[in-house]
C-alpha atoms as a PDB file:
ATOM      1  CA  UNK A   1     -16.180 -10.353   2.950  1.00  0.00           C
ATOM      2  CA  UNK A   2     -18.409  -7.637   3.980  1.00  0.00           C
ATOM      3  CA  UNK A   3     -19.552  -4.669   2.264  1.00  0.00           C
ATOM      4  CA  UNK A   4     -19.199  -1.063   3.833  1.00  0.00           C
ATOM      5  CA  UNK A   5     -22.629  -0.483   4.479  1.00  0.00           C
ATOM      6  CA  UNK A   6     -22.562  -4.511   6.303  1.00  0.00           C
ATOM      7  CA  UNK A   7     -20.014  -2.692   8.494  1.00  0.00           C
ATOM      8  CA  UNK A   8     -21.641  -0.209   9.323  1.00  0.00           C
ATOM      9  CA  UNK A   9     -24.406  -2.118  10.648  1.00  0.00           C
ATOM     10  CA  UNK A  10     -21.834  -3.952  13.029  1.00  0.00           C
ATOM     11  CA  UNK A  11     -20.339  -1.043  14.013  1.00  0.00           C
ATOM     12  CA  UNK A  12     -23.825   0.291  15.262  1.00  0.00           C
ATOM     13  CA  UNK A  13     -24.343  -2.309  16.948  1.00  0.00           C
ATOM     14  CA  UNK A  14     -21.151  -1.958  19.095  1.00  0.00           C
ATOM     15  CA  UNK A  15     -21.460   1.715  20.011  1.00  0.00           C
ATOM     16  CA  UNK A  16     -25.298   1.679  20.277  1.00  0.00           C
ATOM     17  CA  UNK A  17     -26.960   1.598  24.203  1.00  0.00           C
ATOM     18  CA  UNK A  18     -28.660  -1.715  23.230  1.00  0.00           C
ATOM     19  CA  UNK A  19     -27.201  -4.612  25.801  1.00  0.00           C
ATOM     20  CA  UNK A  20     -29.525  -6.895  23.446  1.00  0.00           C
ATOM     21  CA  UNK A  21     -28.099  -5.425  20.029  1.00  0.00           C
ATOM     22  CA  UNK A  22     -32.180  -5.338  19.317  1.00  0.00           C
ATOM     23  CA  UNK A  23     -32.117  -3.894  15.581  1.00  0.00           C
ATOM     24  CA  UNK A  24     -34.603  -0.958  16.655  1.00  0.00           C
ATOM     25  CA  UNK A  25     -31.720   0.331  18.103  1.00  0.00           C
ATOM     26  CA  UNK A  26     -29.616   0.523  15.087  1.00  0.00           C
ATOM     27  CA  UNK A  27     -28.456   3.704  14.082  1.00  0.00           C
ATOM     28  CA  UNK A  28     -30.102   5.721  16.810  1.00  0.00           C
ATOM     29  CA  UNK A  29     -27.031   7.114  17.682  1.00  0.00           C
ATOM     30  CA  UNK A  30     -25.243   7.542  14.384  1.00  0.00           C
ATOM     31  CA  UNK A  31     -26.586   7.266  10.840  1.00  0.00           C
ATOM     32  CA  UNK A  32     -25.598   4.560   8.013  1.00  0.00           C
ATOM     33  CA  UNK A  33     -23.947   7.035   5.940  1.00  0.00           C
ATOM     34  CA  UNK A  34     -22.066   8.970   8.587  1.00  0.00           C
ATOM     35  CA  UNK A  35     -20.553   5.479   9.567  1.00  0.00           C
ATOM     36  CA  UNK A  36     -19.969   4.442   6.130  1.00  0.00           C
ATOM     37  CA  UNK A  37     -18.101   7.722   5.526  1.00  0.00           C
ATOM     38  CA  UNK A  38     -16.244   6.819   8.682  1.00  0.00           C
ATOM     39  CA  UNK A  39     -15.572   3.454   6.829  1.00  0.00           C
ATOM     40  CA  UNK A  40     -14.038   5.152   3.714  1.00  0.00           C
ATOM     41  CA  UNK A  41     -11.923   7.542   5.927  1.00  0.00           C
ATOM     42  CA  UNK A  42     -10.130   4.694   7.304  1.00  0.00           C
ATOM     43  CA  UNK A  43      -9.597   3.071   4.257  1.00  0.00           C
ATOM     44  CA  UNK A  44      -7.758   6.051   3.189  1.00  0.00           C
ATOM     45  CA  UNK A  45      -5.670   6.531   6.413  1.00  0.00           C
ATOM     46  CA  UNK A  46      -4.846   2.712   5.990  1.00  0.00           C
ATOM     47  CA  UNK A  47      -3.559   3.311   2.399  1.00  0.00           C
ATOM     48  CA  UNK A  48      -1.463   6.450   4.112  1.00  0.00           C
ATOM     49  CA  UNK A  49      -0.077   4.413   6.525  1.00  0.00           C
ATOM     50  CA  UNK A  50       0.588   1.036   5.016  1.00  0.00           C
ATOM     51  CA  UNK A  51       1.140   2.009   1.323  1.00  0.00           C
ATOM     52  CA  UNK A  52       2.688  -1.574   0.445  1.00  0.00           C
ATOM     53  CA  UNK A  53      -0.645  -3.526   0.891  1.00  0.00           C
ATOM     54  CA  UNK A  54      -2.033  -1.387  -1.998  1.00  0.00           C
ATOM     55  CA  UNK A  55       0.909  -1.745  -4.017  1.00  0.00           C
ATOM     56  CA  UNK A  56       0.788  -3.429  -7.615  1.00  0.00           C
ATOM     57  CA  UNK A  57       2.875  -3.316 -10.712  1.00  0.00           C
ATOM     58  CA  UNK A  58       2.128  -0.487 -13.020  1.00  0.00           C
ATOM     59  CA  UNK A  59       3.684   0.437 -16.597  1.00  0.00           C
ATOM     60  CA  UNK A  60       4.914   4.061 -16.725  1.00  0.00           C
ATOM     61  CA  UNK A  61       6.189   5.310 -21.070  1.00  0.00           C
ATOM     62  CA  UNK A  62       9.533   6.256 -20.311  1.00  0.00           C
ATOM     63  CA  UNK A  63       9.800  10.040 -21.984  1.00  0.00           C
ATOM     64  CA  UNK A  64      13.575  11.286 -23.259  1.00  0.00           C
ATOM     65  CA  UNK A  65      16.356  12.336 -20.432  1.00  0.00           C
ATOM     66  CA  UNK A  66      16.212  11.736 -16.853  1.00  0.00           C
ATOM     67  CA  UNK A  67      13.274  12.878 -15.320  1.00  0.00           C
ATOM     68  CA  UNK A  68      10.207  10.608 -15.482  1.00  0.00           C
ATOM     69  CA  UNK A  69       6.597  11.054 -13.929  1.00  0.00           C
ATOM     70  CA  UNK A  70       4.313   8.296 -12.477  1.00  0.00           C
ATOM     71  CA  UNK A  71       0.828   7.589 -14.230  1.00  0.00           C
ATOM     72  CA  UNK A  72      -2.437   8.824 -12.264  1.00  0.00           C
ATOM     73  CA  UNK A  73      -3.530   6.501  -9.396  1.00  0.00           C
ATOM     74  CA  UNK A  74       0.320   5.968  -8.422  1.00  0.00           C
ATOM     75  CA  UNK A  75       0.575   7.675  -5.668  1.00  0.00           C
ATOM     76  CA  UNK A  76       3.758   6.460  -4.554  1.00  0.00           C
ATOM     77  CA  UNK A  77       6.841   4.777  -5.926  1.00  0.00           C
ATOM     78  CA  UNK A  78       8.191   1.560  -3.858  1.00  0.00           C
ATOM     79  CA  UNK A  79      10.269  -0.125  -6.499  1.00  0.00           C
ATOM     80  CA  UNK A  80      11.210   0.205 -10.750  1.00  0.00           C
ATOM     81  CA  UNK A  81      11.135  -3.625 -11.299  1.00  0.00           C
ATOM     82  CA  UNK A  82      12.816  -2.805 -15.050  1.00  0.00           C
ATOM     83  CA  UNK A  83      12.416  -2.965 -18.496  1.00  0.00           C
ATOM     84  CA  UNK A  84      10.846  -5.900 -20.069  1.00  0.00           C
ATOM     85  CA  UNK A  85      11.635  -7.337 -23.385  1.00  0.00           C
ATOM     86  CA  UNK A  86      10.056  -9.084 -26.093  1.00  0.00           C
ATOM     87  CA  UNK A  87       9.247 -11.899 -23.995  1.00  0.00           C
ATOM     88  CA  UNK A  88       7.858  -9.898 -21.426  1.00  0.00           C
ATOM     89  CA  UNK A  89      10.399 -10.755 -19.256  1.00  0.00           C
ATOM     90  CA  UNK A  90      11.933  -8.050 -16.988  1.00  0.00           C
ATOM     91  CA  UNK A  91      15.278  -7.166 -15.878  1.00  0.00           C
ATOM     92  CA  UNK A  92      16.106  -5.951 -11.898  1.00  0.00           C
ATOM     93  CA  UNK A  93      17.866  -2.702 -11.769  1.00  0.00           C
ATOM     94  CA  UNK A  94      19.186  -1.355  -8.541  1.00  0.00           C
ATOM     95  CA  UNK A  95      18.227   1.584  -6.692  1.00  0.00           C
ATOM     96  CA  UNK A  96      20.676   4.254  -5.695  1.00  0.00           C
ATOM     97  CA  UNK A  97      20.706   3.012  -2.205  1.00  0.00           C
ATOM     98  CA  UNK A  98      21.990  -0.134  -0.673  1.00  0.00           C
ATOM     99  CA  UNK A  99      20.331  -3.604  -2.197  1.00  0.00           C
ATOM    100  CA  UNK A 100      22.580  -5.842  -0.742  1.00  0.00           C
ATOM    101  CA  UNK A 101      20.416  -9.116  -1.135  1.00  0.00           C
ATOM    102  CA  UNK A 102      19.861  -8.108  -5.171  1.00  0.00           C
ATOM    103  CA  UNK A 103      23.643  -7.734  -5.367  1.00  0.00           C
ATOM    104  CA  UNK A 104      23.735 -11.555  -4.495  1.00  0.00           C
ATOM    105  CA  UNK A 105      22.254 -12.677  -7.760  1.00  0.00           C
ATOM    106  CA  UNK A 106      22.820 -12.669 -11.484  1.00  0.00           C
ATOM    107  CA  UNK A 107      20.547 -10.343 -13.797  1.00  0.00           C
ATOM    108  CA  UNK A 108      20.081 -13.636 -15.918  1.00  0.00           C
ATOM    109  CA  UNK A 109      17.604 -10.801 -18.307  1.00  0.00           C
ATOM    110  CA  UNK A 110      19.299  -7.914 -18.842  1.00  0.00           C
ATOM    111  CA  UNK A 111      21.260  -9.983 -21.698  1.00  0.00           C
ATOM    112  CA  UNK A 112      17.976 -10.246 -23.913  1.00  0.00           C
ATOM    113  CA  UNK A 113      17.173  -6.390 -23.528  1.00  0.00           C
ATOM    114  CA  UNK A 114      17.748  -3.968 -26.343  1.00  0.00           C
ATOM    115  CA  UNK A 115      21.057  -2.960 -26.671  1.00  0.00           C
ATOM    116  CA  UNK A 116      20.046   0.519 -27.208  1.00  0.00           C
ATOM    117  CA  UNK A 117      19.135   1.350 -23.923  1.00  0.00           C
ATOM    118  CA  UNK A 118      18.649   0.115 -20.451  1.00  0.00           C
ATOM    119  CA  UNK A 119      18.270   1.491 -16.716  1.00  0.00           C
ATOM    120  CA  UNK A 120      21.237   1.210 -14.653  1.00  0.00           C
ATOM    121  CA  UNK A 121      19.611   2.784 -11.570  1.00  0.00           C
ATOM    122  CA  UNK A 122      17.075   5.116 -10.319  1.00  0.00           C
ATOM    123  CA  UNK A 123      15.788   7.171  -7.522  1.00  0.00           C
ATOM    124  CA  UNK A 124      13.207   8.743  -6.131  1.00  0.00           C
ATOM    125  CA  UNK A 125      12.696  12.187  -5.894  1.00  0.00           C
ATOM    126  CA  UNK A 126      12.332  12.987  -2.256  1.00  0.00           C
ATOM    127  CA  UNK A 127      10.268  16.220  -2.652  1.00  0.00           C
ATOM    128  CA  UNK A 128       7.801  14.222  -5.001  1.00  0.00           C
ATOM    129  CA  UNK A 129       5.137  11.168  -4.912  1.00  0.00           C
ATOM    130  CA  UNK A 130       5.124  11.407  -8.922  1.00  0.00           C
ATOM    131  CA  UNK A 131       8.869  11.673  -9.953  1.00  0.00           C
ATOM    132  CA  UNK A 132      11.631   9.407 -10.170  1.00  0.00           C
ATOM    133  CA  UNK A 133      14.733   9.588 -12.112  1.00  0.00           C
ATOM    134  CA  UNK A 134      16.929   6.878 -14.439  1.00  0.00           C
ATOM    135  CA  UNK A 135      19.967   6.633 -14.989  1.00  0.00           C
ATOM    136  CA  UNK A 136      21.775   6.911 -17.541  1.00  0.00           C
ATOM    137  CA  UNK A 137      19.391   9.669 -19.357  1.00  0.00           C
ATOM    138  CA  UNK A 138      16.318   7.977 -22.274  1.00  0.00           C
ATOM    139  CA  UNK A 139      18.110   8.581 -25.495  1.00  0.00           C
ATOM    140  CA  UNK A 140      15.250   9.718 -28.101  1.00  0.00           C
ATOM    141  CA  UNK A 141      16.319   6.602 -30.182  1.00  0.00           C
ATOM    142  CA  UNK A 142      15.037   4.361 -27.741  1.00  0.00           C
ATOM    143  CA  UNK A 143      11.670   5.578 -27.273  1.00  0.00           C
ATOM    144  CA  UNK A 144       8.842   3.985 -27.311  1.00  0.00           C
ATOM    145  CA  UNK A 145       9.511   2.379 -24.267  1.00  0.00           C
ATOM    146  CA  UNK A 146       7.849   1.404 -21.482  1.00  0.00           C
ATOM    147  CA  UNK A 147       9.079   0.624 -17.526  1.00  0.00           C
ATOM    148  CA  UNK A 148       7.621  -1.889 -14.676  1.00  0.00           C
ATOM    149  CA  UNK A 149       7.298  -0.338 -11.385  1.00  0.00           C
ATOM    150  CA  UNK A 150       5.651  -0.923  -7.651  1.00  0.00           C
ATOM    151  CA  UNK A 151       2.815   1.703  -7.054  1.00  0.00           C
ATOM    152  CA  UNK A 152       1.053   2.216  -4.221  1.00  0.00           C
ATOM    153  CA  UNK A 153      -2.777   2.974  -5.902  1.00  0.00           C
ATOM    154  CA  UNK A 154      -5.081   2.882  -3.034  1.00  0.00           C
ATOM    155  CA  UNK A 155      -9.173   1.827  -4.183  1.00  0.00           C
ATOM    156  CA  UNK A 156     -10.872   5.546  -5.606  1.00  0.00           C
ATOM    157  CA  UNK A 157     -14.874   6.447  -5.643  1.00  0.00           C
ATOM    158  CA  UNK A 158     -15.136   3.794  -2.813  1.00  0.00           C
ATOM    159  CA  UNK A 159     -19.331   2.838  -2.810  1.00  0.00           C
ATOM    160  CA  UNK A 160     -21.198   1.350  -0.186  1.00  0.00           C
ATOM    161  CA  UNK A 161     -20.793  -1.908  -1.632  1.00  0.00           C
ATOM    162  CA  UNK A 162     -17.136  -2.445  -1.888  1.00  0.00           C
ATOM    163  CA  UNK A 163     -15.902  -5.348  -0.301  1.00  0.00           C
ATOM    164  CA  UNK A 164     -13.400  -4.964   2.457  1.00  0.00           C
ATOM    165  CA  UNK A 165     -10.453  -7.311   2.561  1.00  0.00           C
ATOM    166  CA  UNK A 166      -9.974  -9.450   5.567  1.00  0.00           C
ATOM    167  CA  UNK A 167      -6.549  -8.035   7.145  1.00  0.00           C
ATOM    168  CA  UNK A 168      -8.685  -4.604   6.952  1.00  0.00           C
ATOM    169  CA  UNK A 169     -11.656  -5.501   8.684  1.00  0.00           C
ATOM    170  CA  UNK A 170     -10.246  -4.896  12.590  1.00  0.00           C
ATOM    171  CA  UNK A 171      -8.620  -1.664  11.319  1.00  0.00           C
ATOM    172  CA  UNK A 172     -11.391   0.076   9.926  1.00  0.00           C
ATOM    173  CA  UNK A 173     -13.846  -1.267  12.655  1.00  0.00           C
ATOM    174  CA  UNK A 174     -11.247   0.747  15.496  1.00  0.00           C
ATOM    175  CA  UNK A 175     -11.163   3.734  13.204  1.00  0.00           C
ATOM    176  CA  UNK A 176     -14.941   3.696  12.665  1.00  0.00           C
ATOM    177  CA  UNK A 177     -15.380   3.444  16.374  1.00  0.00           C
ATOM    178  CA  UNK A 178     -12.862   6.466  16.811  1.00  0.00           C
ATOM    179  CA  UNK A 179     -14.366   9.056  14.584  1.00  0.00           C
ATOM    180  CA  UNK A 180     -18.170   7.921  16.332  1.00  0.00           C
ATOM    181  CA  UNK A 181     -16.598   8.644  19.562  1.00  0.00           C
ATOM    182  CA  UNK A 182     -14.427  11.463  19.191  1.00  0.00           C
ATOM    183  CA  UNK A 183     -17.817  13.541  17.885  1.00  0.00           C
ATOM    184  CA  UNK A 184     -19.084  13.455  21.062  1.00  0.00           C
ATOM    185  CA  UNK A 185     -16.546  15.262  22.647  1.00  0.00           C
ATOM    186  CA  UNK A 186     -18.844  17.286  25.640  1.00  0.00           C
ATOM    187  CA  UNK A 187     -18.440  13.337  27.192  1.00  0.00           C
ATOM    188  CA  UNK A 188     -15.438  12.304  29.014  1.00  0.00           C
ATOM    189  CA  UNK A 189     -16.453   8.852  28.168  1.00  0.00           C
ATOM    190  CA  UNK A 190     -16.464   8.918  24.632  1.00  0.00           C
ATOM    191  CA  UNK A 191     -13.334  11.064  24.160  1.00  0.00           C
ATOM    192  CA  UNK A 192     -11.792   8.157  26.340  1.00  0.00           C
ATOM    193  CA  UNK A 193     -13.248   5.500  24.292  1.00  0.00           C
ATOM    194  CA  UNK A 194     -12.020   7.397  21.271  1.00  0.00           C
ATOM    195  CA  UNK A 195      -8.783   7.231  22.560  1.00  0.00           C
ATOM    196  CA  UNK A 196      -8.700   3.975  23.252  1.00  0.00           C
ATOM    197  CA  UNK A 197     -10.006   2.822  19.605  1.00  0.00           C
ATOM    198  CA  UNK A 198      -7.456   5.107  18.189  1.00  0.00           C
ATOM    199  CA  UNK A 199      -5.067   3.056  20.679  1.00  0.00           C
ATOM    200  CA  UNK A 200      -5.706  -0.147  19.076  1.00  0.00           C
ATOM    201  CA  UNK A 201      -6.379   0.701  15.599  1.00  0.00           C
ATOM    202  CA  UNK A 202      -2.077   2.151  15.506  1.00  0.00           C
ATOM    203  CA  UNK A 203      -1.185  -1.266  17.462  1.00  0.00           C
ATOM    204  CA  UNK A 204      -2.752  -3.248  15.041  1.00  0.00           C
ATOM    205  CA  UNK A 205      -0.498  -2.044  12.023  1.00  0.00           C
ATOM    206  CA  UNK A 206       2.222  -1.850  13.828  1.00  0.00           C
ATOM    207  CA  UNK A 207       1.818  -5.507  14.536  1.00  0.00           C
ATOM    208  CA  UNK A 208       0.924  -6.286  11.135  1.00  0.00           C
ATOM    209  CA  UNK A 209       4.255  -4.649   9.934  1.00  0.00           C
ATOM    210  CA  UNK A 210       6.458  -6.000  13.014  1.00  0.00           C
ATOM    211  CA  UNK A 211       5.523  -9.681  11.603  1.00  0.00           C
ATOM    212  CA  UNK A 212       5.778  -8.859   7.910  1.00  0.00           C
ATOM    213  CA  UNK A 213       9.787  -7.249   8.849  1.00  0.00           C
ATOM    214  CA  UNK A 214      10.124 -11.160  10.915  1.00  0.00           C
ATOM    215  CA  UNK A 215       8.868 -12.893   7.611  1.00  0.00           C
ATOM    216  CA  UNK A 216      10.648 -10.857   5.245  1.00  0.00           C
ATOM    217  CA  UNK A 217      14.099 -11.493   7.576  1.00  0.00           C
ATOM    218  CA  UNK A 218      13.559 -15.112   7.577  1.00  0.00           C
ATOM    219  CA  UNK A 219      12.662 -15.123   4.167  1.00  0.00           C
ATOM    220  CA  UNK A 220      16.370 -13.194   3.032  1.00  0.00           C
ATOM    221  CA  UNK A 221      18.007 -15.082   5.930  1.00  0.00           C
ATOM    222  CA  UNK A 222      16.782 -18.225   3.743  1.00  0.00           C
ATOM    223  CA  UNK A 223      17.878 -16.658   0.449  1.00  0.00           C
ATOM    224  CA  UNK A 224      21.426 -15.801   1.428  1.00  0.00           C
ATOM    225  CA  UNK A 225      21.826 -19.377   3.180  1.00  0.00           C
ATOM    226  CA  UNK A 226      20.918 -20.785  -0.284  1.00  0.00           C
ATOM    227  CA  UNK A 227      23.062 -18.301  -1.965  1.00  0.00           C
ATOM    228  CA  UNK A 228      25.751 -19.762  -0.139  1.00  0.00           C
ATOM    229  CA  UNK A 229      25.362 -23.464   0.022  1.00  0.00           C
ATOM    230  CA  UNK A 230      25.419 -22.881  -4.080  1.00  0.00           C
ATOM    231  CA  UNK A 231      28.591 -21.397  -4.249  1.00  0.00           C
ATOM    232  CA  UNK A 232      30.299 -23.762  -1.800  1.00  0.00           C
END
């Protein structure tokens, strides 16, 4: 994988006026550290935009009643995976809305929880990235306890030398490539070229998401068909 500041020396290589990509031109046009900054802006407009590639189980303390916050670095709730128990395994709880593939199977856990409490469903406060709610309300009795959710926590105090992911390296090349070009906007060329970067950098995640919603269909398509070979 390459770091930023590797990037940024391939980026200035593709937006330089070198046909030879001879090293004395590199950076004549734009500096290392403006195109690494460009580098860290699109990691951060990636993270915006495709929250679910920087998503990761975290463990929020569960505090008495209904409302409940998200720790720092979660900057968005996908999914409360449950409450775990002694043997650390965890029991699915539905969401408010529709789940109609988790409706298909048995919560084979939520037998070994504490009888004391557990989370029939949540939601997600819709004016909020850091609040969610449970149902029914944390009894003081029950406390300490502690949930599993899916949070979006994109990478903070990005240096030079962190090493992008694969799937990211297109993106953030485009967006790179965008921001250089867009800041010369006196040039009809370059606020073209911008546009065009900008162009592809939106097509590729859109693509990436049009063939993770074909795998994820064949992948439930699969699970239902299995469902119902079992029961037949």
């Amino acid at each position: 994988m390459e770091t930023l500041s590797e990037l940024a020396l391939e980026v200035s290589r593709l937006i330089n006026d070198s046909d030879d990509c001879n090293s004395e031109y590199n950076f004549t046009r734009w500096s290392r550290n403006e195109l690494i900054h460009y580098a860290k802006d699109a990691i951060t407009m990636i993270a915006m935009l495709y929250p679910k590639k920087f998503s990761k189980p975290s463990t929020v303390p569960l505090v008495k009643g209904t409302v409940q916050t998200l720790p720092d670095g979660c900057v968005l709730m996908t999914k409360l995976l449950g409450i775990a128990d002694e043997s650390g395994a965890i029991s699915s709880v539905t969401p408010s809305g529709d789940d109609r593939l988790g409706a298909l199977f048995t919560n084979e856990c939520s037998k070994s929880l504490s009888s004391l409490y557990n989370i029939e469903s949540y939601s997600i406060e819709e004016t909020s990235d850091t609040i969610f709610y449970v149902k029914p309300p944390v009894p003081a009795s029950a406390l300490p306890l502690d949930v599993t959710v899916i949070c979006s926590s994109p990478p903070v105090n990005i240096g030079n030398d962190y090493e992008v992911p694969a799937w990211m390296h297109n993106l953030i090349i485009e967006w790179m490539q965008y921001r250089a070009y867009s800041s010369e906007d006196e040039s009809t060329y370059s606020s073209e070229t911008a546009k065009m970067h900008l162009e592809h950098f939106y097509s590729i995640i859109a693509n990436y998401k049009q063939a993770e919603i074909m795998m994820m269909g064949a992948s439930r398509r699969g699970a239902v068909n299995a469902v119902a070979q079992s029961q037949s």
